[in-house]
C-alpha atoms as a PDB file:
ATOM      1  CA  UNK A   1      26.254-153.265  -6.372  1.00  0.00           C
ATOM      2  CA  UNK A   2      23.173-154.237  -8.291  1.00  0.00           C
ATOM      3  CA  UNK A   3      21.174-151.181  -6.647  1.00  0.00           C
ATOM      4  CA  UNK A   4      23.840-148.753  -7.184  1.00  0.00           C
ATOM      5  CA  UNK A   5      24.071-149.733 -11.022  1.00  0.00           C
ATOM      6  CA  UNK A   6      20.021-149.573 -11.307  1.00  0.00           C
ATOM      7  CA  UNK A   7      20.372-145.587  -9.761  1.00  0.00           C
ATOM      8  CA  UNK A   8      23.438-144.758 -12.204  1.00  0.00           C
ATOM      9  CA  UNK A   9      21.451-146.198 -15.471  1.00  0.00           C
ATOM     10  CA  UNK A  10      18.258-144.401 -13.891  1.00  0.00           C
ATOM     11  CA  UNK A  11      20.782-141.171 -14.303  1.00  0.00           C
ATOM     12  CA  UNK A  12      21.528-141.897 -17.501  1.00  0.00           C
ATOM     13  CA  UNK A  13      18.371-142.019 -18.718  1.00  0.00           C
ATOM     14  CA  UNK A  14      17.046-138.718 -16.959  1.00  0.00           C
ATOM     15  CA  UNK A  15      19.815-137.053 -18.168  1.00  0.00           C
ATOM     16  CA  UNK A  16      19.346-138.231 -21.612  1.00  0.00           C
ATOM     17  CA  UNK A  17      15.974-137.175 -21.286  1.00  0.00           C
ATOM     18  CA  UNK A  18      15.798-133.800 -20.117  1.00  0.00           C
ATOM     19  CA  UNK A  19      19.006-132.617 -22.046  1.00  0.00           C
ATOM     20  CA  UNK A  20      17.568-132.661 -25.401  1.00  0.00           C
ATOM     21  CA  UNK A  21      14.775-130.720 -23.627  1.00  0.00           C
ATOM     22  CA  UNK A  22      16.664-128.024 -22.116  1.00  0.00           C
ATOM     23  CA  UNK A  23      17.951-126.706 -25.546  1.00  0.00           C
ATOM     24  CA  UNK A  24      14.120-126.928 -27.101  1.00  0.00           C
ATOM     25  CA  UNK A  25      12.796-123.125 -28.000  1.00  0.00           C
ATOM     26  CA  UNK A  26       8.986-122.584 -27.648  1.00  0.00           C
ATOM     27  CA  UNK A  27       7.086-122.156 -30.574  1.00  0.00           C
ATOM     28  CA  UNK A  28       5.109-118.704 -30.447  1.00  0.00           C
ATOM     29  CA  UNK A  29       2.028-118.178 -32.337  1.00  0.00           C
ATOM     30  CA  UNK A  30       0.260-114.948 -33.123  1.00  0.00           C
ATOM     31  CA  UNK A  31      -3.749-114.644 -32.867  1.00  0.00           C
ATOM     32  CA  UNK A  32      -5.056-111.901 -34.807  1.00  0.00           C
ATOM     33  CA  UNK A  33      -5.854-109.082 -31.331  1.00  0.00           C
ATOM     34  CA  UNK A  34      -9.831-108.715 -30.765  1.00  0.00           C
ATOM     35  CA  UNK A  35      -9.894-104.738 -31.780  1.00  0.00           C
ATOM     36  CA  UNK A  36      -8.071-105.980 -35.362  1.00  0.00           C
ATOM     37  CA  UNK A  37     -10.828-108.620 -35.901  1.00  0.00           C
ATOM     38  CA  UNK A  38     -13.889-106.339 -35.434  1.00  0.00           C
ATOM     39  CA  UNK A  39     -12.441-103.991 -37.140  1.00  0.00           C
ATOM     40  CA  UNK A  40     -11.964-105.424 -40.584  1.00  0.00           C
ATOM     41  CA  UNK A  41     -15.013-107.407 -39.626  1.00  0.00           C
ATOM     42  CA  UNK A  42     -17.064-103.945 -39.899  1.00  0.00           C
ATOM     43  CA  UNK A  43     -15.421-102.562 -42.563  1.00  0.00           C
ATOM     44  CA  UNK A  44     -16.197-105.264 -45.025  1.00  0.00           C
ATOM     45  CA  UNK A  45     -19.750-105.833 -43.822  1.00  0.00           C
ATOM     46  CA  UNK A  46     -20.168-101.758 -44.360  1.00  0.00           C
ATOM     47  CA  UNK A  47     -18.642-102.388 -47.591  1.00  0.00           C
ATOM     48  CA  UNK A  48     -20.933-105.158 -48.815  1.00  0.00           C
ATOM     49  CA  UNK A  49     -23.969-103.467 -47.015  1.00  0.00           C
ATOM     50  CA  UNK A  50     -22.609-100.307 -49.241  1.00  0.00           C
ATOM     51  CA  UNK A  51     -23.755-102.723 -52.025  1.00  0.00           C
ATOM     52  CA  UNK A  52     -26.629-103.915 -51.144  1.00  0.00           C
ATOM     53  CA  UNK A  53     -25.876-107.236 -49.695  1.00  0.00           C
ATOM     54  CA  UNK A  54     -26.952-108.380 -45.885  1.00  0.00           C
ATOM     55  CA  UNK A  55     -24.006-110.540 -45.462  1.00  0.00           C
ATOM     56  CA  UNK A  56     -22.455-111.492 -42.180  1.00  0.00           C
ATOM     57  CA  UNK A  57     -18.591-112.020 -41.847  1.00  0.00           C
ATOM     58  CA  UNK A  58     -16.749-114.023 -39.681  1.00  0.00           C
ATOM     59  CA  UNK A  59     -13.112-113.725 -38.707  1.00  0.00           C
ATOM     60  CA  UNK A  60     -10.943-116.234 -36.764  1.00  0.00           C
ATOM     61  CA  UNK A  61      -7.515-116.778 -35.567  1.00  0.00           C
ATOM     62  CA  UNK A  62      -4.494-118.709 -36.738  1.00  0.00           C
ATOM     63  CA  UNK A  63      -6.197-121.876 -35.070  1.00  0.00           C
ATOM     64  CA  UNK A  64      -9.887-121.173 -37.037  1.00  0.00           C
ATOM     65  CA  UNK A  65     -10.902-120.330 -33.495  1.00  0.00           C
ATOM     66  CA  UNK A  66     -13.653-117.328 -34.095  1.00  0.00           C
ATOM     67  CA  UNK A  67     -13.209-114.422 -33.053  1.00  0.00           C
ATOM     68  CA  UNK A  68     -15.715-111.886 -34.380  1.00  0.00           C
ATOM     69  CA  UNK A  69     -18.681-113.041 -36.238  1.00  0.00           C
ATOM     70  CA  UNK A  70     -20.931-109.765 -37.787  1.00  0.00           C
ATOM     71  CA  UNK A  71     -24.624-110.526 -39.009  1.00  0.00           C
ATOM     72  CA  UNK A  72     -26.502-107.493 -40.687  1.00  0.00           C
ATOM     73  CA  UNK A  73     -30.487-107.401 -40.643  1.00  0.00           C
ATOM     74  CA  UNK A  74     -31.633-109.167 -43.515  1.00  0.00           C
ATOM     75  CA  UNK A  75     -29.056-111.831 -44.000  1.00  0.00           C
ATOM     76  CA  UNK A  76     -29.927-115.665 -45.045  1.00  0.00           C
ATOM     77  CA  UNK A  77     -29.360-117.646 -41.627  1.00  0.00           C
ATOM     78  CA  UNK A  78     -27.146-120.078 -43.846  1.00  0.00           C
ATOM     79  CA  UNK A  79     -24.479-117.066 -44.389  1.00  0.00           C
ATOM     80  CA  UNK A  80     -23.834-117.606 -40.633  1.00  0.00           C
ATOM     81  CA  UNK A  81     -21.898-121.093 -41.769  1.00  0.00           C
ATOM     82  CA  UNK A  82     -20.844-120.740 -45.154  1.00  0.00           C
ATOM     83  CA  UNK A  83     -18.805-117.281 -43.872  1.00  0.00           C
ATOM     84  CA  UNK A  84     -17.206-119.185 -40.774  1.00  0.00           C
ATOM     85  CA  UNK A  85     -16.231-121.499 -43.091  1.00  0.00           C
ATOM     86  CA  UNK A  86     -14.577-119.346 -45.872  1.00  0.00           C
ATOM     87  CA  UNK A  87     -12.444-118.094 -42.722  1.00  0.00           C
ATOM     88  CA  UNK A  88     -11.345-121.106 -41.055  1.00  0.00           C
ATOM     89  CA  UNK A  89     -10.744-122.881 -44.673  1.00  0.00           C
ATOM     90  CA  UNK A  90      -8.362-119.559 -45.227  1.00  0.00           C
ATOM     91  CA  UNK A  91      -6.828-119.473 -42.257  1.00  0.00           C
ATOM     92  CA  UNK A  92      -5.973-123.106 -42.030  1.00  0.00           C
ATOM     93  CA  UNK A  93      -5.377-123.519 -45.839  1.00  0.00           C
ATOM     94  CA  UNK A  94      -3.439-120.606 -45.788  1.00  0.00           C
ATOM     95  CA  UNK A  95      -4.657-119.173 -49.171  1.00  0.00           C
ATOM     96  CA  UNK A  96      -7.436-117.503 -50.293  1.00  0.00           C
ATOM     97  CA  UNK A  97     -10.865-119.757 -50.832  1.00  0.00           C
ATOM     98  CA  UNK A  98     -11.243-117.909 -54.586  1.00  0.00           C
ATOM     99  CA  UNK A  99      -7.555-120.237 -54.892  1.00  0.00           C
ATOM    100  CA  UNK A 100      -8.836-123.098 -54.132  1.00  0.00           C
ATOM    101  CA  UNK A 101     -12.260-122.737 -55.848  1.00  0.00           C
ATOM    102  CA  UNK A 102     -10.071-122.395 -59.260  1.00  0.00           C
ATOM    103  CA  UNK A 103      -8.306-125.171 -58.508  1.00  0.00           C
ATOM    104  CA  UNK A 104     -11.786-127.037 -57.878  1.00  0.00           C
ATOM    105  CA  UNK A 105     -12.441-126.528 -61.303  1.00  0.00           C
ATOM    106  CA  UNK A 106      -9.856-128.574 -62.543  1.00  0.00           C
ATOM    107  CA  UNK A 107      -9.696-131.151 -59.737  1.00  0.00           C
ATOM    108  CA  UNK A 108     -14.069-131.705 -59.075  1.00  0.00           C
ATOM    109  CA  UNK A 109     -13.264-134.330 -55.744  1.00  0.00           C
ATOM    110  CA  UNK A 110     -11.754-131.520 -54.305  1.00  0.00           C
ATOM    111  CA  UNK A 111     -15.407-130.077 -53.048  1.00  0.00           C
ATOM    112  CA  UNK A 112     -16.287-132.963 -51.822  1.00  0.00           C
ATOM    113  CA  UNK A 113     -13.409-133.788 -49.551  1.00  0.00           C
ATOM    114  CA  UNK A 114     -13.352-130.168 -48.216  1.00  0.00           C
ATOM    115  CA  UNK A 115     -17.020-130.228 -47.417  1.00  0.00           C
ATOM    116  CA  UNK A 116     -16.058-133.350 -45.750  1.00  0.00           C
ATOM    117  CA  UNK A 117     -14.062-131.926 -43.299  1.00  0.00           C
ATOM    118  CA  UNK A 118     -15.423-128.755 -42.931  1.00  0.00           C
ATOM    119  CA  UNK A 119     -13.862-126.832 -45.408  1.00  0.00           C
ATOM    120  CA  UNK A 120     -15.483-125.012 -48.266  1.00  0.00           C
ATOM    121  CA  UNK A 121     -14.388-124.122 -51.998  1.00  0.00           C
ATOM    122  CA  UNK A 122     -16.516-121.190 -52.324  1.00  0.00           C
ATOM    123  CA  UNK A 123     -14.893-117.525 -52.757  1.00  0.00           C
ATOM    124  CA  UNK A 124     -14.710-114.670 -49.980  1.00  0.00           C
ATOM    125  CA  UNK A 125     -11.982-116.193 -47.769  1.00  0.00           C
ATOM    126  CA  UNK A 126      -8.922-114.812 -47.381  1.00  0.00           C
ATOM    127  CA  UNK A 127      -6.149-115.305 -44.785  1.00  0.00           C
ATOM    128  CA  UNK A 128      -4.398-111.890 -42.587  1.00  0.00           C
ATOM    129  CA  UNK A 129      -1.111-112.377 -42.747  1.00  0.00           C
ATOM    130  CA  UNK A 130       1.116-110.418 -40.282  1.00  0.00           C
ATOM    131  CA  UNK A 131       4.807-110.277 -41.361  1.00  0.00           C
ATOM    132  CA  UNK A 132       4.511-113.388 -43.845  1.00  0.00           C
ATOM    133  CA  UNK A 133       2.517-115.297 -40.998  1.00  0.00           C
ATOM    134  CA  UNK A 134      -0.880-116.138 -40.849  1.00  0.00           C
ATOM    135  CA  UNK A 135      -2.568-114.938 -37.958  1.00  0.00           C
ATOM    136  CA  UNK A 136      -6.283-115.298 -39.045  1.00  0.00           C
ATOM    137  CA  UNK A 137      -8.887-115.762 -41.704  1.00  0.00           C
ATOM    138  CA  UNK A 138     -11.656-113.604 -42.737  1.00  0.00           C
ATOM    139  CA  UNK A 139     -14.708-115.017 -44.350  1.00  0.00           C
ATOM    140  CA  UNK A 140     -17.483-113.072 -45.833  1.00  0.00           C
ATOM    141  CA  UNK A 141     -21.154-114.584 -47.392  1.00  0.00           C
ATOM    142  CA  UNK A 142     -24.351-113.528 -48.580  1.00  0.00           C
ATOM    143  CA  UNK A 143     -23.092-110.859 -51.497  1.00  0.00           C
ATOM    144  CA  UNK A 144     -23.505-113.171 -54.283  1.00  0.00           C
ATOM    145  CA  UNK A 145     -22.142-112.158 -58.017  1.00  0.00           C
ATOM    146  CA  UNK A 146     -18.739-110.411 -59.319  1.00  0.00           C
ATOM    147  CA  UNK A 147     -18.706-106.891 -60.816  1.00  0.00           C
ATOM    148  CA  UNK A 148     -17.477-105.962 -64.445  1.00  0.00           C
ATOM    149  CA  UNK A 149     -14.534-106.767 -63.595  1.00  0.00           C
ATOM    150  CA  UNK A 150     -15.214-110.506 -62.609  1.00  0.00           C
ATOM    151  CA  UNK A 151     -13.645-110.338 -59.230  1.00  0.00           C
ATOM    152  CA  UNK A 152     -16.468-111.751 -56.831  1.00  0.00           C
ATOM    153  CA  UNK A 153     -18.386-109.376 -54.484  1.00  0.00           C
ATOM    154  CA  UNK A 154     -17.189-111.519 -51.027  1.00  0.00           C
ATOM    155  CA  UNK A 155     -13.720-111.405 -52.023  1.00  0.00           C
ATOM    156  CA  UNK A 156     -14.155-107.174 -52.653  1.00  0.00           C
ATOM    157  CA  UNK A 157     -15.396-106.872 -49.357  1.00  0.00           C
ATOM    158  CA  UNK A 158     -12.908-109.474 -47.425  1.00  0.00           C
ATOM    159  CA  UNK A 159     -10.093-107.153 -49.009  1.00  0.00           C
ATOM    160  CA  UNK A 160     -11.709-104.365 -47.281  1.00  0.00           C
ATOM    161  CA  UNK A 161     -11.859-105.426 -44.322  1.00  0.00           C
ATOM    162  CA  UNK A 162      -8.146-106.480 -44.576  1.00  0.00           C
ATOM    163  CA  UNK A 163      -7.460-103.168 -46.159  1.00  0.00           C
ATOM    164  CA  UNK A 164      -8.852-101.230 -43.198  1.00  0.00           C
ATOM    165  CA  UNK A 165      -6.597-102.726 -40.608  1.00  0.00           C
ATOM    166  CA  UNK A 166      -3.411-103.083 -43.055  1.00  0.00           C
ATOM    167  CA  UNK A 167      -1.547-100.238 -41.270  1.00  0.00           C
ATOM    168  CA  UNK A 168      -1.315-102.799 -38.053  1.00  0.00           C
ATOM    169  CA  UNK A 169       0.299-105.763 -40.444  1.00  0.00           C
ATOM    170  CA  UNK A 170       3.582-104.291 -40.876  1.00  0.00           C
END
């Protein structure tokens, strides 16, 4: 008797297990595709090079993973970083590092702990978004200054390279 109550609470307890299992949807995730990546990658370094600056970019997936990283001639060997971590500090914050470098104004910690972790507060990140969802970050450094306008000359050339590939983010 003892055995056969030990295998029917041992069925209980698989069956307890695996039915709230059974129901459970997988979560899908979508990475911003290789050709997407290079291509607004080259677009906004041809738009910053356009202006003068030898930037590189860097662009990354949903999971700051990178997936294209674009260095022209000429560039400071530090943009190689600071751009990888515009993108992954976009994609992962989900908002545009120009955001959060506003908000650093107000809130001065808020460097610090970022650089801590690997983030930056530094304009010219900005997240893709594909039908609301994040699916990358794009990160551009080495074009330093704003125009007349006061919008800053990594954040003109990270909306380029957005722009270029904006037909695919429907």
């Amino acid at each position: 008797m003892t055995r056969f109550m030990k295998s029917l609470g041992m069925a209980a307890v698989f069956s307890v297990a695996f039915a709230g299992t059974a129901k459970a949807e997988p979560h899908v995730e979508m990475s911003i595709p290789l050709n997407w990546a290079l291509e607004a990658a080259t677009v906004a370094s041809d738009v910053c090079a356009e202006m003068g600056f030898a930037t590189t970019v860097t662009v990354v997936d949903q999971r700051a993973q990178p997936r294209v990283q674009l260095m022209r001639e000429g560039a400071f060997p530090h943009t190689v970083q600071t751009s990888n971590r515009k993108a992954i500090t976009a994609a992962s914050r989900r908002v545009a590092t120009s955001v959060i470098e506003a908000e650093n104004e107000h809130e001065p910690t808020l460097g610090a702990v970022f650089n801590e972790i690997g983030l930056i507060t530094l304009s010219g990140g900005v997240p893709i978004l594909y039908d609301g969802e994040v699916i990358g970050g794009i990160g551009i450094a080495g074009s330093p200054g704003e125009d007349e306008s006061g919008k800053e000359f990594d954040d003109i050339c990270a909306e380029a390279g957005i722009a270029a590939i904006a037909n695919k983010l429907k």
